[in-house]
PDB file of N, CA and C in Angstrom:
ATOM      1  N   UNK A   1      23.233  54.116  -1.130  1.00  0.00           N
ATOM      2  CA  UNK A   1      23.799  55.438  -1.241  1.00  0.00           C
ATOM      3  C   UNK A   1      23.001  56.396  -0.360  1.00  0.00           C
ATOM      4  N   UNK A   2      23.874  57.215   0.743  1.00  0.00           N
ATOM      5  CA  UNK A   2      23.084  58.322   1.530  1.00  0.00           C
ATOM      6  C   UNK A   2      23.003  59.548   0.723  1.00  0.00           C
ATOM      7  N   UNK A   3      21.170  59.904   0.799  1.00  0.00           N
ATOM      8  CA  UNK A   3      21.225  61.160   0.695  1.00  0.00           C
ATOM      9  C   UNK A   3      21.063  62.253   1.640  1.00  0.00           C
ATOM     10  N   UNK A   4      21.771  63.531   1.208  1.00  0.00           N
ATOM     11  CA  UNK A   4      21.611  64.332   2.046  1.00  0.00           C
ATOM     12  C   UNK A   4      20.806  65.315   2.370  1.00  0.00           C
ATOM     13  N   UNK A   5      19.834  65.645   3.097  1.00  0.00           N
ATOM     14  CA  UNK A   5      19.212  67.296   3.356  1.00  0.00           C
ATOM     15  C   UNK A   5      20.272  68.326   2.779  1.00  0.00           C
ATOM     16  N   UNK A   6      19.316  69.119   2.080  1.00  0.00           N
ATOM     17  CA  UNK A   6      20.211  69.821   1.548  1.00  0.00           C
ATOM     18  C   UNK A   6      19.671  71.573   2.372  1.00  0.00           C
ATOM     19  N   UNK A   7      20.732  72.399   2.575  1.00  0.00           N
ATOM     20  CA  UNK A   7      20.347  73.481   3.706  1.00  0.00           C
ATOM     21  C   UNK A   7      19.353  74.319   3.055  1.00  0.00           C
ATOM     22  N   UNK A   8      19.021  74.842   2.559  1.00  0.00           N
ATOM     23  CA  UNK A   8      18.144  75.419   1.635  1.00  0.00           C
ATOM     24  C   UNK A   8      16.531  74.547   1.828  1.00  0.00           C
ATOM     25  N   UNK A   9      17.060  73.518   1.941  1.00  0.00           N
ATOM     26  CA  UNK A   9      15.649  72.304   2.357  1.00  0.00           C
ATOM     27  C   UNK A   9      15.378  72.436   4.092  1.00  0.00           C
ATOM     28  N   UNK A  10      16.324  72.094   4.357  1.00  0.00           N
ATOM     29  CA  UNK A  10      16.254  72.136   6.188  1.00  0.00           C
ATOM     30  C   UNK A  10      15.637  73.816   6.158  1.00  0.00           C
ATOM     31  N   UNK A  11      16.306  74.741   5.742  1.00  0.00           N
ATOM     32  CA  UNK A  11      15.374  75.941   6.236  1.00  0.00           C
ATOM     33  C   UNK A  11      13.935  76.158   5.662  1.00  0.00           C
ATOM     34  N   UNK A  12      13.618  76.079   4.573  1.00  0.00           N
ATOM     35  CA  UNK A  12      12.387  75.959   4.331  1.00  0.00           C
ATOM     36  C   UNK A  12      11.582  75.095   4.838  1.00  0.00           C
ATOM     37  N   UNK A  13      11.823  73.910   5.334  1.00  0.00           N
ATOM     38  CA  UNK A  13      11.311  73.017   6.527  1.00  0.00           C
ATOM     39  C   UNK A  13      10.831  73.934   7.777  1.00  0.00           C
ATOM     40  N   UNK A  14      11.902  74.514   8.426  1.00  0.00           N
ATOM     41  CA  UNK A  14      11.560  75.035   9.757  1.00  0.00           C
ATOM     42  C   UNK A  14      10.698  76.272   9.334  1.00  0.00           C
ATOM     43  N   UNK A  15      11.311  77.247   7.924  1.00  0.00           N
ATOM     44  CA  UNK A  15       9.611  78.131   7.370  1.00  0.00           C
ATOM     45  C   UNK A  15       8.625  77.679   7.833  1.00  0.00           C
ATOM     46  N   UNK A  16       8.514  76.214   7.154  1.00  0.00           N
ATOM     47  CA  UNK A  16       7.015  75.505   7.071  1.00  0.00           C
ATOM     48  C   UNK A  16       6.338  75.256   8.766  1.00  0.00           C
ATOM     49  N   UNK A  17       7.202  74.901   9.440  1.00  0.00           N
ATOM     50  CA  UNK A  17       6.684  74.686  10.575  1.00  0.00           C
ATOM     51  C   UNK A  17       6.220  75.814  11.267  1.00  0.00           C
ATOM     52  N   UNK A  18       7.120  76.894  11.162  1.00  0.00           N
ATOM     53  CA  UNK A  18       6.984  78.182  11.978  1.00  0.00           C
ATOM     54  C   UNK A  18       5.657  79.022  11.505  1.00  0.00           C
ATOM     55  N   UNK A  19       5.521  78.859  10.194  1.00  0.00           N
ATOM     56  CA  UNK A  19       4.448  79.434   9.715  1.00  0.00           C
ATOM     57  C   UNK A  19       3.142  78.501  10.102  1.00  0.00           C
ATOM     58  N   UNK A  20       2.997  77.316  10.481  1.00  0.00           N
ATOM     59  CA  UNK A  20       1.690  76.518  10.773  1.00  0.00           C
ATOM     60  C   UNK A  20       1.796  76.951  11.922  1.00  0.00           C
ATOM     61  N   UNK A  21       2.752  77.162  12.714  1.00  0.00           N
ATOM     62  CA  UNK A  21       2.574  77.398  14.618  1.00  0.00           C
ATOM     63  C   UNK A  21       2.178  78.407  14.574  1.00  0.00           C
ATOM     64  N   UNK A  22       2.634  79.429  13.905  1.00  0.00           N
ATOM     65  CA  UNK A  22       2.241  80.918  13.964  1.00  0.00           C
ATOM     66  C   UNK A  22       0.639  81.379  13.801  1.00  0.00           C
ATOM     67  N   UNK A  23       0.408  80.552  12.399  1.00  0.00           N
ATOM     68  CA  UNK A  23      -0.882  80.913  11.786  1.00  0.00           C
ATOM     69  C   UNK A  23      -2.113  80.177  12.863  1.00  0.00           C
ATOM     70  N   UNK A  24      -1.665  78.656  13.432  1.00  0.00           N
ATOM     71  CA  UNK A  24      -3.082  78.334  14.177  1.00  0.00           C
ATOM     72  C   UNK A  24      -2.752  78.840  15.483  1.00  0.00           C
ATOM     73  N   UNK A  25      -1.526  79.837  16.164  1.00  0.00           N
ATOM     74  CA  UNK A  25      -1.993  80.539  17.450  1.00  0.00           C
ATOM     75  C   UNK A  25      -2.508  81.595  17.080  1.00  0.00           C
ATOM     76  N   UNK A  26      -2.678  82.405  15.905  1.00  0.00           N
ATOM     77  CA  UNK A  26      -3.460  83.365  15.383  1.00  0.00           C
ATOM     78  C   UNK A  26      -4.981  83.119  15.094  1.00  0.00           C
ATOM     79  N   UNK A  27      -4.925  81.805  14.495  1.00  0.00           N
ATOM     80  CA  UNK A  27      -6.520  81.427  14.559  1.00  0.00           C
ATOM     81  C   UNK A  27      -6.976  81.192  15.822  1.00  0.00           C
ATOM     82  N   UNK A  28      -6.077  80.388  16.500  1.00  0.00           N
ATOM     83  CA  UNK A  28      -6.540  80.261  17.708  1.00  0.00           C
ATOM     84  C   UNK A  28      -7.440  81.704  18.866  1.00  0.00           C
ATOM     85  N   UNK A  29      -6.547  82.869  18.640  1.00  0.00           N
ATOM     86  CA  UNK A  29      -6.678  83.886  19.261  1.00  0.00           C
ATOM     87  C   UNK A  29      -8.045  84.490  18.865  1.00  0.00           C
ATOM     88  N   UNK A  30      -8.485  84.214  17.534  1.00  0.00           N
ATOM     89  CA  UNK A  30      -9.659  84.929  16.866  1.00  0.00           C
ATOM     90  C   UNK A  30     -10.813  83.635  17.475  1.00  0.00           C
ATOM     91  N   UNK A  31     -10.708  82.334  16.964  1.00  0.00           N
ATOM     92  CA  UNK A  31     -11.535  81.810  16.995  1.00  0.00           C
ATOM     93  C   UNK A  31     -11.828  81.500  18.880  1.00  0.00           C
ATOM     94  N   UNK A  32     -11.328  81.524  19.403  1.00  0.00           N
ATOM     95  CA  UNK A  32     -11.377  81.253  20.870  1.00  0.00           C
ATOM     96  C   UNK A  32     -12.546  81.611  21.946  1.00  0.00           C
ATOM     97  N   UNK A  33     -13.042  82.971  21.316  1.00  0.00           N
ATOM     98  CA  UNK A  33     -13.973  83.599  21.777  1.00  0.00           C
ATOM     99  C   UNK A  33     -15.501  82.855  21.462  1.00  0.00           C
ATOM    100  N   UNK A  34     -15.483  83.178  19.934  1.00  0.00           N
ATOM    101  CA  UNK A  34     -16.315  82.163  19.337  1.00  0.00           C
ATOM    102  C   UNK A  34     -16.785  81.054  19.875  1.00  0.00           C
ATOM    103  N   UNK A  35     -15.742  79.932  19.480  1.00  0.00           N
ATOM    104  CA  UNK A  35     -15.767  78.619  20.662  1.00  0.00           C
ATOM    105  C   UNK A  35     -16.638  79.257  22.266  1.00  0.00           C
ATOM    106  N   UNK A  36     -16.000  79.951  22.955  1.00  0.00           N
ATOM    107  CA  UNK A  36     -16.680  79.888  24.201  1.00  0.00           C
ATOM    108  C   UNK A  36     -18.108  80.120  24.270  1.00  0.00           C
ATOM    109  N   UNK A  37     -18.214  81.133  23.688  1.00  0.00           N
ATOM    110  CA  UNK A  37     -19.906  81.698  23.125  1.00  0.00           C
ATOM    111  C   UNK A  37     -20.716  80.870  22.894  1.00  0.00           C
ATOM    112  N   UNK A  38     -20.452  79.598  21.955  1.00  0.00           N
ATOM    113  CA  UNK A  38     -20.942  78.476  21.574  1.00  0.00           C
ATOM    114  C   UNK A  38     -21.285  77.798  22.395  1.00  0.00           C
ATOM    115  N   UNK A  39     -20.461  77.302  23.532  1.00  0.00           N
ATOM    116  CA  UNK A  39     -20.094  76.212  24.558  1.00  0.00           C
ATOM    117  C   UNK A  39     -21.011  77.150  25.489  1.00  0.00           C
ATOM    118  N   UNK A  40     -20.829  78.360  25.732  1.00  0.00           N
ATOM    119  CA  UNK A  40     -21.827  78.823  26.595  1.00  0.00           C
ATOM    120  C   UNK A  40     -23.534  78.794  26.631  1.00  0.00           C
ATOM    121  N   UNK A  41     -23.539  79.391  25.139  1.00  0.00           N
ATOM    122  CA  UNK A  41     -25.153  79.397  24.789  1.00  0.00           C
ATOM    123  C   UNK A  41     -25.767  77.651  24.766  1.00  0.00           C
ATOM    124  N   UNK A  42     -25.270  76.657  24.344  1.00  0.00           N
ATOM    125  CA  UNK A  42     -25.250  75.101  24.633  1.00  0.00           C
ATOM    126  C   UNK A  42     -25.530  74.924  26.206  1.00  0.00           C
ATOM    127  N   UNK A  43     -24.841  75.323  26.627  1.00  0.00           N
ATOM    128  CA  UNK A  43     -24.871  75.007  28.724  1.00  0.00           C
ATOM    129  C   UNK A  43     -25.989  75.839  28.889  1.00  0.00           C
ATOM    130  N   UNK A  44     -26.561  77.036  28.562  1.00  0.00           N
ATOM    131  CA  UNK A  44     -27.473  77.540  29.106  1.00  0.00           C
ATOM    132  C   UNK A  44     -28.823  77.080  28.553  1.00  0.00           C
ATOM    133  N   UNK A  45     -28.664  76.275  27.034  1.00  0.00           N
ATOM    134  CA  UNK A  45     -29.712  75.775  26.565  1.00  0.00           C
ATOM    135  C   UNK A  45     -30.262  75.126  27.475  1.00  0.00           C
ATOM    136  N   UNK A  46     -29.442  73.765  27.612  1.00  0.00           N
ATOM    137  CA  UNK A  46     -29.546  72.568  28.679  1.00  0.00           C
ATOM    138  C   UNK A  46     -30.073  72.839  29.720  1.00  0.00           C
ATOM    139  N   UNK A  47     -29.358  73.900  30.231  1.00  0.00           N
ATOM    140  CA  UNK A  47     -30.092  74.171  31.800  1.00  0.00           C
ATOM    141  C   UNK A  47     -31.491  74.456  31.622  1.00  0.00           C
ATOM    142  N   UNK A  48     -31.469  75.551  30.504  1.00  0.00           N
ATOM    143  CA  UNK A  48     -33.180  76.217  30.723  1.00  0.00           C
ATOM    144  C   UNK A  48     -33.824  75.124  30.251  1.00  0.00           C
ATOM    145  N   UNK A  49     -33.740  73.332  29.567  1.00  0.00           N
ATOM    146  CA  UNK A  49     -34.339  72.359  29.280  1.00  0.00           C
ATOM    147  C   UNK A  49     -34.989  71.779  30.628  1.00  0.00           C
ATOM    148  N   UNK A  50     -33.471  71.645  31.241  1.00  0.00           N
ATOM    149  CA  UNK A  50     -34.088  70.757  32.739  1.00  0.00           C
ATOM    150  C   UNK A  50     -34.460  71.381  33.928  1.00  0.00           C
ATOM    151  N   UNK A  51     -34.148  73.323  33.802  1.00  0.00           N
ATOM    152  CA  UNK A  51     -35.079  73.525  34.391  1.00  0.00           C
ATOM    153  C   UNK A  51     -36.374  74.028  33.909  1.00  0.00           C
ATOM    154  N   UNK A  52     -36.552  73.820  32.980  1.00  0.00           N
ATOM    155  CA  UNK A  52     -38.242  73.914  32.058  1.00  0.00           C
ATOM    156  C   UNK A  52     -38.995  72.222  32.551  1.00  0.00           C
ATOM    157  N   UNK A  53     -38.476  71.410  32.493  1.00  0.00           N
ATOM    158  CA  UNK A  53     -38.759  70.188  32.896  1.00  0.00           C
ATOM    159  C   UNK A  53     -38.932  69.923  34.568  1.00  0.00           C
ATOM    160  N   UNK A  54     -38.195  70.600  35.296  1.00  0.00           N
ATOM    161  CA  UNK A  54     -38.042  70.840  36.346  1.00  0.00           C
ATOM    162  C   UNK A  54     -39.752  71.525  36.856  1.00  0.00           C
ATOM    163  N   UNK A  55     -39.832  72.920  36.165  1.00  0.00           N
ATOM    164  CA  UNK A  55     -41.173  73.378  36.625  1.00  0.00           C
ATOM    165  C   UNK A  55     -42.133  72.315  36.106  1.00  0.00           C
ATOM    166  N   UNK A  56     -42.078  72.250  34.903  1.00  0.00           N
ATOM    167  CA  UNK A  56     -43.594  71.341  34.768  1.00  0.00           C
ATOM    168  C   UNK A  56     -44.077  70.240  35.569  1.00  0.00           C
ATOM    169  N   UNK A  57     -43.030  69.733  35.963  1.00  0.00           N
ATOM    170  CA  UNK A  57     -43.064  68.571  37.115  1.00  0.00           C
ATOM    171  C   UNK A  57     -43.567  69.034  38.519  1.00  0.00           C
ATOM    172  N   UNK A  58     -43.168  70.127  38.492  1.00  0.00           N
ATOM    173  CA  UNK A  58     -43.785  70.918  39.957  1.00  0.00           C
ATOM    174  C   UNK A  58     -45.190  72.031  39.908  1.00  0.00           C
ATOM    175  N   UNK A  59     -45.534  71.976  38.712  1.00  0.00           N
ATOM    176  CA  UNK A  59     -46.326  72.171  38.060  1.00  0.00           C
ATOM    177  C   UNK A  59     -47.614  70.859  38.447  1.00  0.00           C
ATOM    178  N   UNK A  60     -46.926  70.297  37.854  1.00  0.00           N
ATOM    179  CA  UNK A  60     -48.184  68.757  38.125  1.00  0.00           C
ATOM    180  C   UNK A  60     -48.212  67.996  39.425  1.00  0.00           C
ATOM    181  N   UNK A  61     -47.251  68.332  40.282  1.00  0.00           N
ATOM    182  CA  UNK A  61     -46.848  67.962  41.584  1.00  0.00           C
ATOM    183  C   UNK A  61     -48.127  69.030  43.094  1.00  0.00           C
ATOM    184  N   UNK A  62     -48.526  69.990  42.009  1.00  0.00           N
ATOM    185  CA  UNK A  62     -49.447  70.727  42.749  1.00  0.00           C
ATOM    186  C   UNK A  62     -51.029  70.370  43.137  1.00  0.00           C
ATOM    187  N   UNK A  63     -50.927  70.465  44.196  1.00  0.00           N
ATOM    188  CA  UNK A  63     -52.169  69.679  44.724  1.00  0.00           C
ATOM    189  C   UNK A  63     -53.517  70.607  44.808  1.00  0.00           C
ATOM    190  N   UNK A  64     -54.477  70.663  44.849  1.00  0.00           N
ATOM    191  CA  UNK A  64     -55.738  71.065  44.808  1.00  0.00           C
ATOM    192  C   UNK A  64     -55.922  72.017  46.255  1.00  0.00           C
ATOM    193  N   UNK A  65     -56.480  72.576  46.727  1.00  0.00           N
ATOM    194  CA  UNK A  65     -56.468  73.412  47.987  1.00  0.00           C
ATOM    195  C   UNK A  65     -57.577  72.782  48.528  1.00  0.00           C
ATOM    196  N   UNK A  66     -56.821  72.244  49.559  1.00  0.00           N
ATOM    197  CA  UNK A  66     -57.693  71.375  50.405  1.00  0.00           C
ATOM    198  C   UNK A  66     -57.137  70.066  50.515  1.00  0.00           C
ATOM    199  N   UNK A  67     -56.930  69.620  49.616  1.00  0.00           N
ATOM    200  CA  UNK A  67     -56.057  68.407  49.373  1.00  0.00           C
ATOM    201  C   UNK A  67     -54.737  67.919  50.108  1.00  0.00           C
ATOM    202  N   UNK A  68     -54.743  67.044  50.889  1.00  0.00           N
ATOM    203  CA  UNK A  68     -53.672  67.015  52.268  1.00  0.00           C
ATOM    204  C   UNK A  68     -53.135  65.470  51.811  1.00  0.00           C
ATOM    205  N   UNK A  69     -51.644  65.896  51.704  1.00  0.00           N
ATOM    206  CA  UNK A  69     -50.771  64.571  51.464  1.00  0.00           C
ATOM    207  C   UNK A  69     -49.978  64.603  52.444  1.00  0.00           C
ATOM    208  N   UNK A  70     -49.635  63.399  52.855  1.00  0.00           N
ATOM    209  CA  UNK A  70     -48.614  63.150  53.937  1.00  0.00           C
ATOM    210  C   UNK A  70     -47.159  62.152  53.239  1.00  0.00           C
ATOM    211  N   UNK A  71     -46.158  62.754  53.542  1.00  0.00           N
ATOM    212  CA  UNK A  71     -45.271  62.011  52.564  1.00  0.00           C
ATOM    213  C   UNK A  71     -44.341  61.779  54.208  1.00  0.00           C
ATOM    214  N   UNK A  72     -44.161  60.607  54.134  1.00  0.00           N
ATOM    215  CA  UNK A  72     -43.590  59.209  55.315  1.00  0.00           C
ATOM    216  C   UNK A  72     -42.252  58.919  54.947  1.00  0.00           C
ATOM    217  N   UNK A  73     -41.220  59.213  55.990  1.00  0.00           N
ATOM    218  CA  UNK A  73     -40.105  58.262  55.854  1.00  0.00           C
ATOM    219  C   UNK A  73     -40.131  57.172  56.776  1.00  0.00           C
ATOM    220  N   UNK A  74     -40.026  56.209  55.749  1.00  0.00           N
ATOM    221  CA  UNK A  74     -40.243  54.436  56.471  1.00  0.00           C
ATOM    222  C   UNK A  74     -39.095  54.496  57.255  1.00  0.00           C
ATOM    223  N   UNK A  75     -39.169  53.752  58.477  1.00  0.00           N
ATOM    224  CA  UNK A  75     -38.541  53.319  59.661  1.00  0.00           C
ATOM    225  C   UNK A  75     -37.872  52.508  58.954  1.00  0.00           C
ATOM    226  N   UNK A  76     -36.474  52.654  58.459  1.00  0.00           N
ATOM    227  CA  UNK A  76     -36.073  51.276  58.053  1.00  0.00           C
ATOM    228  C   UNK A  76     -34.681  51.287  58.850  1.00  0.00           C
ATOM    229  N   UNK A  77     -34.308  52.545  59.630  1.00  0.00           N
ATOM    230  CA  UNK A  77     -33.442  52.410  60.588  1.00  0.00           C
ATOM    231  C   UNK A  77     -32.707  51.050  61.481  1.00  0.00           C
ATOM    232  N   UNK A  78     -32.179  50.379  61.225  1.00  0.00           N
ATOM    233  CA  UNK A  78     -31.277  49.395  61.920  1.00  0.00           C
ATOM    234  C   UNK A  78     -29.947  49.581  62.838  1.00  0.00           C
ATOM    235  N   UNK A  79     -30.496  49.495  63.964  1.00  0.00           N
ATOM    236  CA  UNK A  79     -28.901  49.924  64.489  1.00  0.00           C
ATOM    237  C   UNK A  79     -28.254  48.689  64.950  1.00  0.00           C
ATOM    238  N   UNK A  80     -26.667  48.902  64.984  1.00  0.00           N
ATOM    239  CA  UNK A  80     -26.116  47.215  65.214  1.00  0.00           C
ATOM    240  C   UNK A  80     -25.660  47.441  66.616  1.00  0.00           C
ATOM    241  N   UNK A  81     -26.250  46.498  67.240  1.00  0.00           N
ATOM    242  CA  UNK A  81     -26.249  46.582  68.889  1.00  0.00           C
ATOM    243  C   UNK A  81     -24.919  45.622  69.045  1.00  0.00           C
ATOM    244  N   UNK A  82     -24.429  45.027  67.915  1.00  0.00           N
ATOM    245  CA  UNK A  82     -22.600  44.774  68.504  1.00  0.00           C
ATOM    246  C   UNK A  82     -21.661  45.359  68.028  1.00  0.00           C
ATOM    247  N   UNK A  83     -21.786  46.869  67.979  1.00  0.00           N
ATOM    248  CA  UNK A  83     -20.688  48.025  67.941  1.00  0.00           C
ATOM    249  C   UNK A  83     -19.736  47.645  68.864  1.00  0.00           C
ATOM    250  N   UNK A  84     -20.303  47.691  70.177  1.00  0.00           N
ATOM    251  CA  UNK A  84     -18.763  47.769  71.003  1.00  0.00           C
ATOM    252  C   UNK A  84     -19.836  47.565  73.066  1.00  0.00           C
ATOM    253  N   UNK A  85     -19.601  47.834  73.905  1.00  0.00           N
ATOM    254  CA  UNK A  85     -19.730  47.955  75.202  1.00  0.00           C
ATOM    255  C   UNK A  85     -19.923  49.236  75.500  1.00  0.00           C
ATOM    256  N   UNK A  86     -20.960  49.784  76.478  1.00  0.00           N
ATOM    257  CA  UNK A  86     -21.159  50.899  76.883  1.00  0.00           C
ATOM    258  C   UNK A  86     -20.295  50.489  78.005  1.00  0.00           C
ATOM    259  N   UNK A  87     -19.639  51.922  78.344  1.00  0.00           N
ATOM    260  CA  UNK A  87     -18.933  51.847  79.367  1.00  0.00           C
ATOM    261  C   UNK A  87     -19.647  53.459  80.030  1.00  0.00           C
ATOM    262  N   UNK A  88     -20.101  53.345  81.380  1.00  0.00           N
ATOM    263  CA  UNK A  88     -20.490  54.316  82.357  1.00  0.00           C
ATOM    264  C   UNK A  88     -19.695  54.890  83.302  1.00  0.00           C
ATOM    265  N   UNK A  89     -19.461  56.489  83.388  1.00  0.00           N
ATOM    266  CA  UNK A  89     -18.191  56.591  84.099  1.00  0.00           C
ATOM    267  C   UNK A  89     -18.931  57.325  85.114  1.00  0.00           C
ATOM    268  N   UNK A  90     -18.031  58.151  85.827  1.00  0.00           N
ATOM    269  CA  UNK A  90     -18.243  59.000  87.289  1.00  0.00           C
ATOM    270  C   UNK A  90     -17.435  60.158  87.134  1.00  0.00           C
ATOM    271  N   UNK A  91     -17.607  61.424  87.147  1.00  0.00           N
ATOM    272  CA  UNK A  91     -16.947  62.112  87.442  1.00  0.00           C
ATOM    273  C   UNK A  91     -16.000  62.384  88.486  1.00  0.00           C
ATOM    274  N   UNK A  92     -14.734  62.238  89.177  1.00  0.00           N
ATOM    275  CA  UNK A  92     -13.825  62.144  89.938  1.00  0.00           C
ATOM    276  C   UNK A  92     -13.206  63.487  90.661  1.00  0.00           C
ATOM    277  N   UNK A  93     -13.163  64.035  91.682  1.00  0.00           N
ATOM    278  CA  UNK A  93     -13.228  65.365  91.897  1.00  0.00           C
ATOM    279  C   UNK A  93     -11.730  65.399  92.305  1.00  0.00           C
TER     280      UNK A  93
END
């Protein structure tokens, strides 16, 4: 046996819905700000972590006056000499 929705049901249905859409773009609108504030003060934590970590490292990276370091990039350069043929031209007037 089918039963039926009865209209009185179907509209209080779409009440129900309209009132949840309504009410969380209203929360939404209040709480939104909030949220960002949060998410902001978090990102700026972090940063001032790694760059607090950042100085101390350059901090201890400091050398004595007088003290002479030489920091070397190794020759590890390879060039592949079968790219292709040099070809030598002439200018042609």
């Amino acid at each position: 046996m089918l039963q039926f929705a009865s209209v009185t049901g179907f509209i209080r249905m779409i009440l129900i819905i309209l009132l949840i859409y309504f009410g969380v773009k209203i929360l939404s609108r209040l709480l939104a700000p909030l949220l960002v504030k949060y998410v902001a003060k978090k990102a700026e934590q972090r940063f001032g972590e790694q760059f607090g970590q950042f100085g101390k490292q350059q901090q201890q990276q400091q050398k004595k006056e007088g003290e002479v370091t030489i920091d070397k990039i190794p020759k590890s350069r390879t060039s592949n000499k079968d790219v292709g043929d040099y070809v030598d031209y002439e200018e042609i007037d």
